[in-house]
C-alpha atoms as a PDB file:
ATOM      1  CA  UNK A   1      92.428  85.395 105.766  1.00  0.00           C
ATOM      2  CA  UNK A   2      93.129  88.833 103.917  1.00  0.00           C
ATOM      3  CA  UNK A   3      92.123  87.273 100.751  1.00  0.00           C
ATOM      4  CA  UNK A   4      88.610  86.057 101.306  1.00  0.00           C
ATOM      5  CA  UNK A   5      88.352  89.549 101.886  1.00  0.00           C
ATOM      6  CA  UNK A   6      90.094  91.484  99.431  1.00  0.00           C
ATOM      7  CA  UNK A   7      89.171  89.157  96.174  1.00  0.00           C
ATOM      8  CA  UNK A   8      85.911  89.667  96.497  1.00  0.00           C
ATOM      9  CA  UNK A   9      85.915  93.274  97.017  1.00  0.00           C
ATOM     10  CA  UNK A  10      88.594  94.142  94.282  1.00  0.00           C
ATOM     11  CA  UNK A  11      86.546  91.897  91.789  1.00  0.00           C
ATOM     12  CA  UNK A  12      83.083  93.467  92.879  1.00  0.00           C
ATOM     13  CA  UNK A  13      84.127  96.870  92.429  1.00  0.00           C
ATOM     14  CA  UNK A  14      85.637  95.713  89.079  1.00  0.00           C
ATOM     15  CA  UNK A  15      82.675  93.991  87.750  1.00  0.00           C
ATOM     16  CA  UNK A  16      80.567  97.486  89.375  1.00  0.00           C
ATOM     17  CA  UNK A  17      82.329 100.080  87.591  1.00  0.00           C
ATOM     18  CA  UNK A  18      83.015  98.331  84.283  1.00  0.00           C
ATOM     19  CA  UNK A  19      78.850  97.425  84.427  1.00  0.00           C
ATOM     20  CA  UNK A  20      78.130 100.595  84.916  1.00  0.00           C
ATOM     21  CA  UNK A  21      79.909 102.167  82.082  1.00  0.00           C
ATOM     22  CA  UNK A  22      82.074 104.465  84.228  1.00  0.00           C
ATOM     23  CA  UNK A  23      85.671 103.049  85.103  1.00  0.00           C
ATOM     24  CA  UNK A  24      86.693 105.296  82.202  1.00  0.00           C
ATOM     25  CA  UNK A  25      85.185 108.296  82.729  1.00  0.00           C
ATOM     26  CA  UNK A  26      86.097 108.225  86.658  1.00  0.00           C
ATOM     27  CA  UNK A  27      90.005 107.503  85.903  1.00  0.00           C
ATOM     28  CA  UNK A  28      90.588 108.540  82.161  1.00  0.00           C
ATOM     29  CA  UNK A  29      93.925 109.169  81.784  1.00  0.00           C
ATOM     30  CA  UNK A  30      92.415 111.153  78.232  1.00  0.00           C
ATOM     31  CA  UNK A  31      89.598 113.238  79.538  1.00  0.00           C
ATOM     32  CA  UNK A  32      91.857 115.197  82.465  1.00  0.00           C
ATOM     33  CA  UNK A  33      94.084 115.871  79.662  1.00  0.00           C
ATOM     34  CA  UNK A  34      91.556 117.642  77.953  1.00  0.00           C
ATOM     35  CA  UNK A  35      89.894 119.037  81.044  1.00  0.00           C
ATOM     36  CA  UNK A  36      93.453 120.755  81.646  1.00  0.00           C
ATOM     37  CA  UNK A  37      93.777 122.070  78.416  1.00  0.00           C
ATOM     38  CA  UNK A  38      90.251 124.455  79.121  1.00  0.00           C
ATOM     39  CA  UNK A  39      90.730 125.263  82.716  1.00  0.00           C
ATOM     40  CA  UNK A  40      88.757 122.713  84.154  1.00  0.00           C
ATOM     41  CA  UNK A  41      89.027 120.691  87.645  1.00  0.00           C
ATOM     42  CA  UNK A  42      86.872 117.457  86.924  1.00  0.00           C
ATOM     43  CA  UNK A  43      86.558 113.837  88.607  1.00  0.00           C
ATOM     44  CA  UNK A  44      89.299 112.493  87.212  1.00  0.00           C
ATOM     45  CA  UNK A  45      91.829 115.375  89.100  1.00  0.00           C
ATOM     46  CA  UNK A  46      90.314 114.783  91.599  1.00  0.00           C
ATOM     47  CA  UNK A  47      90.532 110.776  91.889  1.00  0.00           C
ATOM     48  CA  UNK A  48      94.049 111.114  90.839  1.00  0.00           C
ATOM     49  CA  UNK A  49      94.454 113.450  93.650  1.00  0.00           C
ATOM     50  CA  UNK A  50      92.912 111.455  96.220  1.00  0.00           C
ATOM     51  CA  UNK A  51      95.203 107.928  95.077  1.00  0.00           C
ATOM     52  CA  UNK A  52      98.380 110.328  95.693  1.00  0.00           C
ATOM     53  CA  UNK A  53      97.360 111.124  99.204  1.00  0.00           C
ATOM     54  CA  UNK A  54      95.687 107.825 100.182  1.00  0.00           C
ATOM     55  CA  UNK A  55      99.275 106.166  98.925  1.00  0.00           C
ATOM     56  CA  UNK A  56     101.048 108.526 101.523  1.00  0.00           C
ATOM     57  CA  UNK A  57      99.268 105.902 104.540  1.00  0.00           C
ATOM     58  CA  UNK A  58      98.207 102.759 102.369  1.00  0.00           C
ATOM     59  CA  UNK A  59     101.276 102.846  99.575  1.00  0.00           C
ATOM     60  CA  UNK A  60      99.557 100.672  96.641  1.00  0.00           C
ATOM     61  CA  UNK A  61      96.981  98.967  98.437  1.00  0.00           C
ATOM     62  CA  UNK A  62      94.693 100.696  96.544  1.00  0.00           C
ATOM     63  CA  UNK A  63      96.100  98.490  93.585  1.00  0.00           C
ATOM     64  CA  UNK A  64      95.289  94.892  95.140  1.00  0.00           C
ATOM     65  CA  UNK A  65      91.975  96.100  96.887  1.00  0.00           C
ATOM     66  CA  UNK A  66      90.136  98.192  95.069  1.00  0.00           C
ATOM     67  CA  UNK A  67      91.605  99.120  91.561  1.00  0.00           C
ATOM     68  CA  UNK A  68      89.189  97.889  89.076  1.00  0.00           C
ATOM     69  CA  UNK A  69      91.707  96.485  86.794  1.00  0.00           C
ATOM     70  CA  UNK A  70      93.359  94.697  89.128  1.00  0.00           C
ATOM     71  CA  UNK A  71      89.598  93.047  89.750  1.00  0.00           C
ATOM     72  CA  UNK A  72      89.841  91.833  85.862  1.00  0.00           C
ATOM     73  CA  UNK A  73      93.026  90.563  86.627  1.00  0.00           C
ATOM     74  CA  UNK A  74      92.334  88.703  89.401  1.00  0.00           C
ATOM     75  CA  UNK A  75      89.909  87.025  87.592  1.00  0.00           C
ATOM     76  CA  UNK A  76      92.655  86.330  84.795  1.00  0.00           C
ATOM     77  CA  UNK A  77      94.892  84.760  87.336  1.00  0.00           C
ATOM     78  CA  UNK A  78      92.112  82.179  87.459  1.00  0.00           C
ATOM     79  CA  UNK A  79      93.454  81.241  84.051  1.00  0.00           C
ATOM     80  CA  UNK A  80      96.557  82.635  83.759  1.00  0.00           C
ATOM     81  CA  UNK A  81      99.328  80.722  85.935  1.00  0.00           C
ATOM     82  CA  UNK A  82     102.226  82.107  84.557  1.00  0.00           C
ATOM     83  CA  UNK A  83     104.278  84.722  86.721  1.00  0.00           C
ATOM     84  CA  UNK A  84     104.979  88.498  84.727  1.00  0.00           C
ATOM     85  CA  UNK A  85     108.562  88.728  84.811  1.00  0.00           C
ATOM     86  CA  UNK A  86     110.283  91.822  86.759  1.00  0.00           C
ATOM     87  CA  UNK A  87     112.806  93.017  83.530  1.00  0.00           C
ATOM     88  CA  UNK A  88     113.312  96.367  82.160  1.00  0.00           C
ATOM     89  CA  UNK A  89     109.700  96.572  80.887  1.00  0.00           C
ATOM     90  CA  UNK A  90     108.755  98.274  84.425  1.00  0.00           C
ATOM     91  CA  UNK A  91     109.796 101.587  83.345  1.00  0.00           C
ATOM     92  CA  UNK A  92     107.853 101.784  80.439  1.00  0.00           C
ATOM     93  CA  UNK A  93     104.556 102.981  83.024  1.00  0.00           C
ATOM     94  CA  UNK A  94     107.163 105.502  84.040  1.00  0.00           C
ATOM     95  CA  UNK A  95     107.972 106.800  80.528  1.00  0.00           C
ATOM     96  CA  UNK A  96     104.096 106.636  79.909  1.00  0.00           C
ATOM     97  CA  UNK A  97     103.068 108.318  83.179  1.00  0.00           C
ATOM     98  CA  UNK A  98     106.165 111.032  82.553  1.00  0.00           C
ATOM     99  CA  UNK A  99     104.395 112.445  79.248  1.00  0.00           C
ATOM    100  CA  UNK A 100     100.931 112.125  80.584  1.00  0.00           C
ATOM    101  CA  UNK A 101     101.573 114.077  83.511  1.00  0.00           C
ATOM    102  CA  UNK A 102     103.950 116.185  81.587  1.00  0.00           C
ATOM    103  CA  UNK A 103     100.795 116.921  79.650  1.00  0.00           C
ATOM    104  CA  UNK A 104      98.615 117.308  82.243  1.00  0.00           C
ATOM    105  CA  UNK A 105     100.969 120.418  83.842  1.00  0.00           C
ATOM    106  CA  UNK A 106     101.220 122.040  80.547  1.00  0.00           C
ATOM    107  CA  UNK A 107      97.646 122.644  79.924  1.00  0.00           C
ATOM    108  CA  UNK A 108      97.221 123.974  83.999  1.00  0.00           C
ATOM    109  CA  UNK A 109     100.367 125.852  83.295  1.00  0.00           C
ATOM    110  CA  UNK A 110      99.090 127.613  80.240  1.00  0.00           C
ATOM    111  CA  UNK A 111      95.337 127.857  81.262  1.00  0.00           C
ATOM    112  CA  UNK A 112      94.985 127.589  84.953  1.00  0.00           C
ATOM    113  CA  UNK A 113      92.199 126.402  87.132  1.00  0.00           C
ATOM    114  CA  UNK A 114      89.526 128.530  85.629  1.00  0.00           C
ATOM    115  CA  UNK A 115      86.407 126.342  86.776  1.00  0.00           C
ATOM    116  CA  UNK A 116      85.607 122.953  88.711  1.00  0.00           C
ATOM    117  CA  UNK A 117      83.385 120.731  86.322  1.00  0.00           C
ATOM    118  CA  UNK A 118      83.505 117.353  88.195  1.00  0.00           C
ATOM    119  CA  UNK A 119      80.943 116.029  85.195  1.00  0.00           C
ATOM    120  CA  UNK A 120      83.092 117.241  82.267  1.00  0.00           C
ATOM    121  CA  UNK A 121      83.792 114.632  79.912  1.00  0.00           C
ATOM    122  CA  UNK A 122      81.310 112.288  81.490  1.00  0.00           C
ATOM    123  CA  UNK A 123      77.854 113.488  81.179  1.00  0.00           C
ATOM    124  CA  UNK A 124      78.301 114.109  77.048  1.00  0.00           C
ATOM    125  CA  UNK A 125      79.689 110.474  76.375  1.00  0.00           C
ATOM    126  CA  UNK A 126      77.292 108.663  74.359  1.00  0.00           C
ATOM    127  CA  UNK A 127      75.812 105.426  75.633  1.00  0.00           C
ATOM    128  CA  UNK A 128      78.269 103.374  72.374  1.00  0.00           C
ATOM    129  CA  UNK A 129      81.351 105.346  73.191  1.00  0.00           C
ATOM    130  CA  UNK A 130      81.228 104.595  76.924  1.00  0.00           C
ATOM    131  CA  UNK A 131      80.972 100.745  75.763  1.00  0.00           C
ATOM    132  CA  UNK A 132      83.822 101.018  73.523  1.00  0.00           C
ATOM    133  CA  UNK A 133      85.740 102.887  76.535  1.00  0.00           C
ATOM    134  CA  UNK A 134      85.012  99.853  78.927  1.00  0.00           C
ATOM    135  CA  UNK A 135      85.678  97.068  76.748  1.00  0.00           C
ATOM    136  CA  UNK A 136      88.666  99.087  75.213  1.00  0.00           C
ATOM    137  CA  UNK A 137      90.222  98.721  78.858  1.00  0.00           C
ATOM    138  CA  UNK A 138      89.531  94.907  79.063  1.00  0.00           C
ATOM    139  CA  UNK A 139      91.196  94.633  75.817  1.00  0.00           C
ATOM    140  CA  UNK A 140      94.388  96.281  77.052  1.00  0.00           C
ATOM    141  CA  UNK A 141      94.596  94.061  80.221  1.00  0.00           C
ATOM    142  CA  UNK A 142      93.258  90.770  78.785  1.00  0.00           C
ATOM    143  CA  UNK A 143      96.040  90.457  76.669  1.00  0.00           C
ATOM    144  CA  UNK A 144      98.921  92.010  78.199  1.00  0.00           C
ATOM    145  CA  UNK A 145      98.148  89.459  80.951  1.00  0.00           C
ATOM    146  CA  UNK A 146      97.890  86.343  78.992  1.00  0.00           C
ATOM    147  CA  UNK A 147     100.902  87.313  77.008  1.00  0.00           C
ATOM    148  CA  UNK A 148     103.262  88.389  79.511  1.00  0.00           C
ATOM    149  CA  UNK A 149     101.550  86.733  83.003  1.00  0.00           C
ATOM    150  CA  UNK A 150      99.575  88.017  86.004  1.00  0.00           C
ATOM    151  CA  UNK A 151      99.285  91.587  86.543  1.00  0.00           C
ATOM    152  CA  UNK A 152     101.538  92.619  83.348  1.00  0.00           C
ATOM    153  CA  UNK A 153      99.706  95.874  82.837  1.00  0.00           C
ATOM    154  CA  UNK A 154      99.629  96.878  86.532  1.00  0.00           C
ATOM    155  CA  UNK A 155     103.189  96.297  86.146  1.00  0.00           C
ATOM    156  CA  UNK A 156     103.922  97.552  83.225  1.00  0.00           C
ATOM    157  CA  UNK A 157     101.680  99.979  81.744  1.00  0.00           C
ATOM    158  CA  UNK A 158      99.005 101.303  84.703  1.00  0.00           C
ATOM    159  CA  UNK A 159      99.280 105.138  84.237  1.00  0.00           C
ATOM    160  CA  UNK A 160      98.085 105.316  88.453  1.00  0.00           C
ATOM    161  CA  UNK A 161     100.952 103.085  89.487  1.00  0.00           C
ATOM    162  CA  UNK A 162     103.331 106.155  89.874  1.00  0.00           C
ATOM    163  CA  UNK A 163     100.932 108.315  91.746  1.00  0.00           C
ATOM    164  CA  UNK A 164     101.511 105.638  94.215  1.00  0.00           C
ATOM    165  CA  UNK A 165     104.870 104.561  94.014  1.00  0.00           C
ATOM    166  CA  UNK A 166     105.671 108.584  94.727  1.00  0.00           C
ATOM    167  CA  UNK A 167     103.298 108.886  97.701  1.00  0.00           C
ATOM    168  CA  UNK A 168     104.702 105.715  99.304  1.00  0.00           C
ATOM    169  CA  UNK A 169     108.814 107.318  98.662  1.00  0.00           C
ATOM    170  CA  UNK A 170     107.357 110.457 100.238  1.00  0.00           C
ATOM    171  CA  UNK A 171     106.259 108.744 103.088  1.00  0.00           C
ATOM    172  CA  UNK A 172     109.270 106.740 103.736  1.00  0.00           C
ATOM    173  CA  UNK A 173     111.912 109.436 103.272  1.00  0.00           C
ATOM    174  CA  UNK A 174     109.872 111.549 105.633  1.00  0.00           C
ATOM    175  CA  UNK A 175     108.861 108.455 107.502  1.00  0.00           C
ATOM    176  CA  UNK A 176     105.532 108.862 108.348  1.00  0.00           C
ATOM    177  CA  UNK A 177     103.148 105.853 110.318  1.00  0.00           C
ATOM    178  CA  UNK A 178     101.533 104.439 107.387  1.00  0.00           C
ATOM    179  CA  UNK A 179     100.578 100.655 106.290  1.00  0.00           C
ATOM    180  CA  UNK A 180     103.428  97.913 104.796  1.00  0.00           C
ATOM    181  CA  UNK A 181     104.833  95.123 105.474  1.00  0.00           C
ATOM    182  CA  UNK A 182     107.055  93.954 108.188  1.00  0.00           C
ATOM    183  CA  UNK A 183     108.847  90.649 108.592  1.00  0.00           C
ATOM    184  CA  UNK A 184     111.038  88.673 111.487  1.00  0.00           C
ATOM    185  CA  UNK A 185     113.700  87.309 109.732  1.00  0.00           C
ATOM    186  CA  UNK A 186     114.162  84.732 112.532  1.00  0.00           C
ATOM    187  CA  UNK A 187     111.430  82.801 111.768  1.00  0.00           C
ATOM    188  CA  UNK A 188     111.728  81.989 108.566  1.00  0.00           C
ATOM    189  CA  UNK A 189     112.567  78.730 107.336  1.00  0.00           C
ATOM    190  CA  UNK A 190     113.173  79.946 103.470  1.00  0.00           C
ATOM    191  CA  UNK A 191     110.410  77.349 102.185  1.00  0.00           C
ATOM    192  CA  UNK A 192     109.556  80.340  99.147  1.00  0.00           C
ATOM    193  CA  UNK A 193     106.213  79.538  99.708  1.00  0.00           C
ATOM    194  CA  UNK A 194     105.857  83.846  99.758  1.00  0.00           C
ATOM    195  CA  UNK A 195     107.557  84.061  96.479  1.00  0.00           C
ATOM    196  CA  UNK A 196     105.178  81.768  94.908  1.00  0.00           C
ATOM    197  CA  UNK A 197     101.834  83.409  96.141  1.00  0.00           C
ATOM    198  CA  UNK A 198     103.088  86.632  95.233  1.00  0.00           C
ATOM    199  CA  UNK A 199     101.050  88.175  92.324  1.00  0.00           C
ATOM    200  CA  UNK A 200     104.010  90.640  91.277  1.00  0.00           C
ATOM    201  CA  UNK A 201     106.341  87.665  91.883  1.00  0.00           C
ATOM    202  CA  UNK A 202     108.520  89.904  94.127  1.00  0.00           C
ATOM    203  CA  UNK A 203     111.183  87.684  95.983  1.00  0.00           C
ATOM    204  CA  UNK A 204     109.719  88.228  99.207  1.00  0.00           C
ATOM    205  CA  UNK A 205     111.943  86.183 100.771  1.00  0.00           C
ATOM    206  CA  UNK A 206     115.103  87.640 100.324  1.00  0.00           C
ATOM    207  CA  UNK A 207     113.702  90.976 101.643  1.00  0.00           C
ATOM    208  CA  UNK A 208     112.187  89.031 104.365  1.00  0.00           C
ATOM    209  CA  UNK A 209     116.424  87.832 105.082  1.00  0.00           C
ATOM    210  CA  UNK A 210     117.578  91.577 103.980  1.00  0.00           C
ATOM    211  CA  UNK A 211     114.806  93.263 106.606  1.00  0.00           C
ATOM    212  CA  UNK A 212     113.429  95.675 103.557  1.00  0.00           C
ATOM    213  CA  UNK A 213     109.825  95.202 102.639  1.00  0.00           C
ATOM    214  CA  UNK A 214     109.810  98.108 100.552  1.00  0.00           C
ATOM    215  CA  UNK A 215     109.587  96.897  97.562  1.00  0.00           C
ATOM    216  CA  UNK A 216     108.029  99.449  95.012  1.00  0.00           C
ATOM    217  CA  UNK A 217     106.152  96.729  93.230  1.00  0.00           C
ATOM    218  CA  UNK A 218     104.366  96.031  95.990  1.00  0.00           C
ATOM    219  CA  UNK A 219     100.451  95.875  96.325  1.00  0.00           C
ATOM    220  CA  UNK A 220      99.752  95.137 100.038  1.00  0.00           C
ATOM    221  CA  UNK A 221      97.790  92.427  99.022  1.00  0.00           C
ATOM    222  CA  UNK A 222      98.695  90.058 101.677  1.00  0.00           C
ATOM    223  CA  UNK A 223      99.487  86.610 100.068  1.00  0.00           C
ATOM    224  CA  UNK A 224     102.727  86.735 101.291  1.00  0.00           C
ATOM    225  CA  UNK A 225     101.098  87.054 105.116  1.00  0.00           C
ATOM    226  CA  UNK A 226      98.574  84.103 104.090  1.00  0.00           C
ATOM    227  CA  UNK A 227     100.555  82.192 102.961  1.00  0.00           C
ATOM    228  CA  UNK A 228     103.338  81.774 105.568  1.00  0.00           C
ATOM    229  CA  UNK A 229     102.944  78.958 107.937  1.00  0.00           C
ATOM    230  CA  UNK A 230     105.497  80.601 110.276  1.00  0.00           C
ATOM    231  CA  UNK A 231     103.832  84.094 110.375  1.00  0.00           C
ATOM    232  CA  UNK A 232     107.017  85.545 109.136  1.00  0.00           C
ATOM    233  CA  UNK A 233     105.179  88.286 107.731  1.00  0.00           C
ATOM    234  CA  UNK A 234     102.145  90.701 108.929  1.00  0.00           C
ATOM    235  CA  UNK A 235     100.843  94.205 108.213  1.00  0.00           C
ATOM    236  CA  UNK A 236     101.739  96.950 110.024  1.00  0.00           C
ATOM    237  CA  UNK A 237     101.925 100.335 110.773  1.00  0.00           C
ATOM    238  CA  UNK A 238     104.309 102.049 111.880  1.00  0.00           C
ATOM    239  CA  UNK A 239     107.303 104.040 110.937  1.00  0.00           C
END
């Protein structure tokens, strides 16, 4: 059920912002850094901003529902059957979000917030350098994914993937209502049917048996819920 809606939403919004030249520009990981280093407040603060708090209710459904390079993936997982495997390479988006953000502090630090430009970086792109941008993206995840299986760079390299992960810790050490995943361990007749669908290939079942769904590689994206015959699993809300 929640994937007749999501795919086509996560896909559309991929195939919309990488059409219109602007998946780049709106969630640069480069141009904040140079927005800090002058002062400025642009789009991309303020879409990194707005993933941190979003994450605090929906954890990393953003990821699965709306990111558009989880959209190219999904369309890669048309393709691409093999499973990315869950090994030491998930800290490297740690290490690279660590000195990006590290970066990002030290030019605020030095320069402050001397202006809000929501355009800079955007509006003086040339028409060429916003295609090499957009196709420089594709280029990352294409191969990443059909090298190392589906979703390799959200697991691996995404640079937003931390915002997240941090929001959704927040929320659970303070535990605040906010969307996951809750199981009944009762019902479950351990077919793994939930570890197959699973795009992060997550063992859902054993934290179905162990009662914690809070896996940080989770996307919320609901094949696990879909999937189950026994309606083991469901989204929910609270605490």
């Amino acid at each position: 059920m929640y994937q007749r809606i999501r795919r086509p939403i996560v896909i559309f919004t991929a195939l919309l912002f990488h059409l219109l030249l602007i998946f780049h520009l709106l969630f640069s990981p480069v141009i904040i850094v140079f927005a800090s280093y002058k002062g400025i407040v642009n789009a991309s603060f303020i879409a990194f901003i707005v993933i941190l708090l979003l994450s605090l209710f929906f954890g990393r459904a953003y990821c699965s529902w709306f990111c558009p390079g989880c959209g190219v993936q999904e369309l890669m997982s048309v393709f691409v059957r093999k499973k990315s495997k869950n090994s030491k390479a998930l800290f490297i988006k740690y290490f690279i979000f660590a000195i990006w953000i590290g970066a990002i502090i030290t030019g605020y630090f030095i320069n402050g917030f001397r202006q809000i430009d929501l355009t800079y970086g955007m509006t003086d792109v040339s028409f060429e350098r916003k295609i090499i941008l957009t196709i420089g993206a594709i280029v990352i995840i294409v191969p990443l994914t059909a090298i190392f299986g589906q979703f390799a760079s959200c697991k691996y390299v995404c640079w937003q993937a931390p915002f997240m992960i941090i929001g959704t810790k927040i929320r659970d050490y303070f535990k605040f209502s906010g969307l996951r995943l809750k199981a009944e361990a009762e019902k479950c007749r351990s077919c793994t049917i939930c570890n197959l669908k699973c795009p992060m290939n997550i063992d859902v079942m054993a934290s179905v048996k162990s009662q914690k769904m809070n896996n940080v590689e989770c996307i919320l994206c609901g094949n696990c819920i879909d999937s189950c015959k026994h309606k083991v699993i469901k989204f929910s809300i609270k605490k």
